[in-house]
Protein backbone atom coordinates (compact mmCIF):
# COMPACT_ATOMS: atom_id res chain seq x y z
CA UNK A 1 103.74 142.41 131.12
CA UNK A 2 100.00 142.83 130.76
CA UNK A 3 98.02 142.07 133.59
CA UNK A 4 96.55 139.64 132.30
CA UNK A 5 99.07 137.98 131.63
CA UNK A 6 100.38 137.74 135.05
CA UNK A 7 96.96 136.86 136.70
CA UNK A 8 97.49 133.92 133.63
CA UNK A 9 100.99 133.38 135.09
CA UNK A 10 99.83 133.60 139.03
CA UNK A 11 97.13 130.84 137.88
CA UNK A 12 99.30 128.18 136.51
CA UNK A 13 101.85 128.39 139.37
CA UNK A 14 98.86 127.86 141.11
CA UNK A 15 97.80 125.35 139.10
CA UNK A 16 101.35 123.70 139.25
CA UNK A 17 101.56 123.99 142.98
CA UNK A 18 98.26 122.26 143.99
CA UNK A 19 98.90 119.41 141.25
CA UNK A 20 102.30 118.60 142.37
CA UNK A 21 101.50 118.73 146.27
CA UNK A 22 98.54 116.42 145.83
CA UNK A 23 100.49 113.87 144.07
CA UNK A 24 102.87 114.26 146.75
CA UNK A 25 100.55 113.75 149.96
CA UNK A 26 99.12 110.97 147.30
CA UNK A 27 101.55 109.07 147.89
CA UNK A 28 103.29 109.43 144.27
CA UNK A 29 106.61 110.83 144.91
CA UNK A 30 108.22 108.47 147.51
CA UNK A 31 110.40 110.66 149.88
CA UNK A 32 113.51 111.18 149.25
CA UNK A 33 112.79 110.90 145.82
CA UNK A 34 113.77 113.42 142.97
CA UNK A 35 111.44 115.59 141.17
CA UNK A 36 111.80 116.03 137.95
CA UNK A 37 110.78 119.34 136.49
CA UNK A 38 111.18 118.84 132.86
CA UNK A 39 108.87 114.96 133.11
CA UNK A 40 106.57 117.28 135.69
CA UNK A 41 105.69 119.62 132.45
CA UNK A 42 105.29 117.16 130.21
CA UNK A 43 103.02 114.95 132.61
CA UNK A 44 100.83 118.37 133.67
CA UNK A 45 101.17 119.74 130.50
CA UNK A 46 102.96 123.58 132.01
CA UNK A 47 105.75 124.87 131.23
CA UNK A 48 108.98 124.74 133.54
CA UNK A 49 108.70 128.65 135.24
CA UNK A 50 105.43 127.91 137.14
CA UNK A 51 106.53 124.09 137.89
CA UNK A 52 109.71 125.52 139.44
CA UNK A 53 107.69 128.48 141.23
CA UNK A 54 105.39 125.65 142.47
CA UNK A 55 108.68 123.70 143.65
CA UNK A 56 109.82 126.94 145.55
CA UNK A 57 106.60 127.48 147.59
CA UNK A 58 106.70 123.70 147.93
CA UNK A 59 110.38 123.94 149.49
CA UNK A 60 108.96 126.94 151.99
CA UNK A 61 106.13 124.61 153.21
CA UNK A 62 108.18 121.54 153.96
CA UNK A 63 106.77 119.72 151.35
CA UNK A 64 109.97 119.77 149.16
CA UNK A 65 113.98 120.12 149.42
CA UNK A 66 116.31 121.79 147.32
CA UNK A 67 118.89 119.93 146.46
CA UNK A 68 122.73 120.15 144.90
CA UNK A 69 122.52 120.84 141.15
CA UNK A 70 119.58 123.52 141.87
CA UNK A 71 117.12 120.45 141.96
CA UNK A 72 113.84 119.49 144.08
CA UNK A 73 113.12 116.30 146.08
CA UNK A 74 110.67 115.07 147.94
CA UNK A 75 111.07 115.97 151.55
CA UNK A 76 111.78 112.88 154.09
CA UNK A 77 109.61 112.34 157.16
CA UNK A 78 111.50 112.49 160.05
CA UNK A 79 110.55 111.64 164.07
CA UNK A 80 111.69 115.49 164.63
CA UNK A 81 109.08 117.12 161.99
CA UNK A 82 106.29 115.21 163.82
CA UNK A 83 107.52 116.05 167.09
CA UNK A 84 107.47 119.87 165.86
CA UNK A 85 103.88 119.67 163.37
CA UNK A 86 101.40 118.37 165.91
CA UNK A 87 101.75 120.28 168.81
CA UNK A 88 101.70 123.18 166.51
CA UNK A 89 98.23 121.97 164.73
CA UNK A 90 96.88 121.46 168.10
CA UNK A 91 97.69 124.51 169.37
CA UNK A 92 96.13 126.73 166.98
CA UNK A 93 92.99 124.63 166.77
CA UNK A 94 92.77 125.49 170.26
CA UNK A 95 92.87 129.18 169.83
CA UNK A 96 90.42 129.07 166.88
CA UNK A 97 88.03 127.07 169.28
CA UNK A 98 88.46 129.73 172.23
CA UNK A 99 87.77 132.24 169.64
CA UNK A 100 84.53 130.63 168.53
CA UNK A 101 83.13 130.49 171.53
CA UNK A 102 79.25 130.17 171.24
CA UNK A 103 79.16 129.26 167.81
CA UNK A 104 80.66 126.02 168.57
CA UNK A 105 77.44 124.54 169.67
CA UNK A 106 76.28 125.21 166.12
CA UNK A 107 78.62 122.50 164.64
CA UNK A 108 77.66 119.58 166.77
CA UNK A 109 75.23 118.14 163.95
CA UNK A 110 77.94 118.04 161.41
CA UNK A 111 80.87 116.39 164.18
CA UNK A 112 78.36 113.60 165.09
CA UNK A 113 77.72 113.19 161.52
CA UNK A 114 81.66 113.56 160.10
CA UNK A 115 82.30 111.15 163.29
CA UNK A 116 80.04 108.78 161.92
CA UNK A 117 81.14 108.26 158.44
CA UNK A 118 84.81 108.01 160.03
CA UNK A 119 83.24 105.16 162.16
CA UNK A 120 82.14 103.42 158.77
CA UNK A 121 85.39 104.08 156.94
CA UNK A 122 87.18 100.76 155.22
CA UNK A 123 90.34 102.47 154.98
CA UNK A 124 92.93 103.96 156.39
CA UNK A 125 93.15 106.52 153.55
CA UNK A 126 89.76 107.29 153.93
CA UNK A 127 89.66 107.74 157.46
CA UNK A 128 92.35 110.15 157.26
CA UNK A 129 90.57 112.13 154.84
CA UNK A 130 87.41 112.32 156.93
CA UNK A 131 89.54 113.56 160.21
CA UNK A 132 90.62 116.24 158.47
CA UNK A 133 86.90 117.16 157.20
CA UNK A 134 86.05 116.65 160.64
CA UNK A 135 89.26 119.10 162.50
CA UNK A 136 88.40 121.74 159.39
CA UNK A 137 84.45 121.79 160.84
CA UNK A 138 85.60 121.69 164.43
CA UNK A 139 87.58 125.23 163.70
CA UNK A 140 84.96 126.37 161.33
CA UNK A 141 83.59 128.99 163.57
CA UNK A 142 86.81 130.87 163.77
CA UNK A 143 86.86 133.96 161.66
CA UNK A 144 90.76 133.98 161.78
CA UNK A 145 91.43 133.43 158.34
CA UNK A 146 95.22 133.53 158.84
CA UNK A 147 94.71 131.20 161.47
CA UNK A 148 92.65 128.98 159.57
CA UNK A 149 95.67 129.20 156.38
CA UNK A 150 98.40 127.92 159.03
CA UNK A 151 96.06 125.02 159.53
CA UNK A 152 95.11 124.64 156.10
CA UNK A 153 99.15 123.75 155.74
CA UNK A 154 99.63 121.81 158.63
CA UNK A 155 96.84 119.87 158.31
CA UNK A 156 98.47 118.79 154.91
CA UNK A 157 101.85 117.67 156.63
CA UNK A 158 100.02 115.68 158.90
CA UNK A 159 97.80 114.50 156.03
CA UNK A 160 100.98 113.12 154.26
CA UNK A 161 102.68 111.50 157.92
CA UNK A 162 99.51 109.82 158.58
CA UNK A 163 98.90 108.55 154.47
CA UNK A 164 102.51 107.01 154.96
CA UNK A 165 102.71 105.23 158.49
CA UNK A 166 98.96 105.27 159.35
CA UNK A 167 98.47 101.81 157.83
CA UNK A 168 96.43 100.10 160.99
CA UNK A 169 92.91 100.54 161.27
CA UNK A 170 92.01 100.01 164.43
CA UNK A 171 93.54 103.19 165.27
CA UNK A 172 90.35 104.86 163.31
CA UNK A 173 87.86 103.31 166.00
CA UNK A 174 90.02 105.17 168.74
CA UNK A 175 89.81 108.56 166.80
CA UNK A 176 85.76 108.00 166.56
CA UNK A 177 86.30 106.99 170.17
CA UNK A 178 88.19 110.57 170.96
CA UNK A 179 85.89 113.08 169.00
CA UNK A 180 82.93 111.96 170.77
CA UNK A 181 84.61 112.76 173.71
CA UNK A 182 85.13 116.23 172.37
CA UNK A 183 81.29 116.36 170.88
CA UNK A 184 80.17 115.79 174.45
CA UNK A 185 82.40 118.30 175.71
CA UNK A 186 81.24 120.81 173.13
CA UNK A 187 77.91 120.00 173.86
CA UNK A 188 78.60 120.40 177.77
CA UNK A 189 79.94 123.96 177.50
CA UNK A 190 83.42 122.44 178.82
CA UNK A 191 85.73 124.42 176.82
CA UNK A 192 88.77 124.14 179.08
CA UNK A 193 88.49 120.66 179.22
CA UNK A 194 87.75 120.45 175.66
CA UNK A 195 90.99 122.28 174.81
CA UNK A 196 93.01 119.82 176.72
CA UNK A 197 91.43 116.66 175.72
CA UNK A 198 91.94 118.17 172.23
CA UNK A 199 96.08 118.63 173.06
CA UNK A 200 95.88 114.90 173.98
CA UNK A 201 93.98 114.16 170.95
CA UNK A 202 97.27 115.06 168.95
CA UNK A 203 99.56 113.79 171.14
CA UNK A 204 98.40 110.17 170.53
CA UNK A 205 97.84 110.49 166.95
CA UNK A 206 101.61 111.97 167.10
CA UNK A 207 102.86 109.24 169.12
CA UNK A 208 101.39 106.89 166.80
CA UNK A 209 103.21 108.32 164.16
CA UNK A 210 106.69 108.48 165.53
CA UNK A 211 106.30 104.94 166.65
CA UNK A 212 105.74 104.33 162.93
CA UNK A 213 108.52 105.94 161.98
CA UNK A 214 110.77 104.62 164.35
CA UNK A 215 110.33 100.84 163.81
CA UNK A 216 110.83 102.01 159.58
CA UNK A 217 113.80 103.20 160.78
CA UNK A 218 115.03 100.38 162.66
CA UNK A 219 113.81 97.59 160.04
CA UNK A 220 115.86 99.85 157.22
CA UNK A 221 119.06 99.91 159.79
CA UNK A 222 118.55 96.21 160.11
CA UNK A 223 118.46 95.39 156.53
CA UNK A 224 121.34 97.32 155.78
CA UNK A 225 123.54 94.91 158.32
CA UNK A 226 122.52 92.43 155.34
């Protein structure tokens, strides 16, 4: 094969891959539910190989599950995944912060201004969208890029937990409330303190979640007794 043609091929799996996550972390696909490759290609308009490449890398990052019959669906969201994603997000933000060291102080005007438009945010949606704008400029200054590519992925489980079961509002005053917390830390030179306030950060936002998930999980048991 020319090379060409495999940078072509490398592109639409790529292609195929960030069009399907999106319109899972959208909200599309309801978990649980099947993907179908052959109504995927005609909807995106690629051919099967790079949708079921896409599904493969998918199925590594959590985002998918092979199922019997060689198939895809989407993945559930389970207490245990949460339990497992945020300490992990929170830990490596904290090592990409004690690796920045200095150059955090150079960030502060873009925090107070991220934390601000979270503060005006109608949505929950929208909200969640600007916390992640405004974790990706807290670890910024960290040159790990492998680091920052672990993140990148996490970030997007968390993304999709929070899009699902995220649904009350005034839990985006008490994020606003948190990060200028962690501003003022920044700006104080407190980095120890800073990384543990951080750690608690992600704890509540997890609790928050599980709680979520748990009282789904109850109202489906109940309605089943039905």
């Amino acid at each position: 094969m020319a090379d060409h043609d495999k940078t072509q091929k490398r592109s639409r799996g790529a292609e195929a891959y960030e069009l399907i996550r999106n319109k899972i972390l959208a909200g599309d696909f309801e978990p649980g539910a099947p993907i179908v490759e052959s109504r995927l290609a005609e909807t995106l308009g690629i051919s099967r190989t790079p949708i079921r490449e896409a599904l493969f890398r998918l199925a590594q990052e959590g985002f998918a599950t092979a199922t019997s019959g060689s198939g895809f669906s989407v993945s559930s969201l389970n207490e245990r995944e949460a339990r497992e994603v945020y300490p992990l997000i929170a830990g490596l933000e904290v090592i990409a912060i004690e690796e920045s060291g200095p150059l955090l102080a150079t960030i502060v005007e873009k925090l107070v201004a991220l934390n601000k438009r979270l503060a005006e945010a109608k949505t929950i949606v929208a909200g969640i969208e600007i916390d992640s704008m405004w974790h990706d400029t807290l670890i910024s200054c960290c040159a790990n890029s492998r680091l920052q590519s672990w993140v990148s992925t996490l970030r997007a489980t968390v993304y999709r937990y929070e899009t699902y079961y995220m649904s009350d509002t005034a839990l985006i005053a008490e994020s606003v409330k948190q990060h200028s917390k962690l501003i003022e830390l920044i700006q104080s030179g407190e980095i120890a303190e800073l990384c543990q306030v951080l750690k608690r950060h992600y704890k509540f936002g997890m609790e928050a979640v599980v709680l979520k998930l748990a009282a789904s999980r109850t109202a489906a048991s109940a309605g089943n007794l039905h």
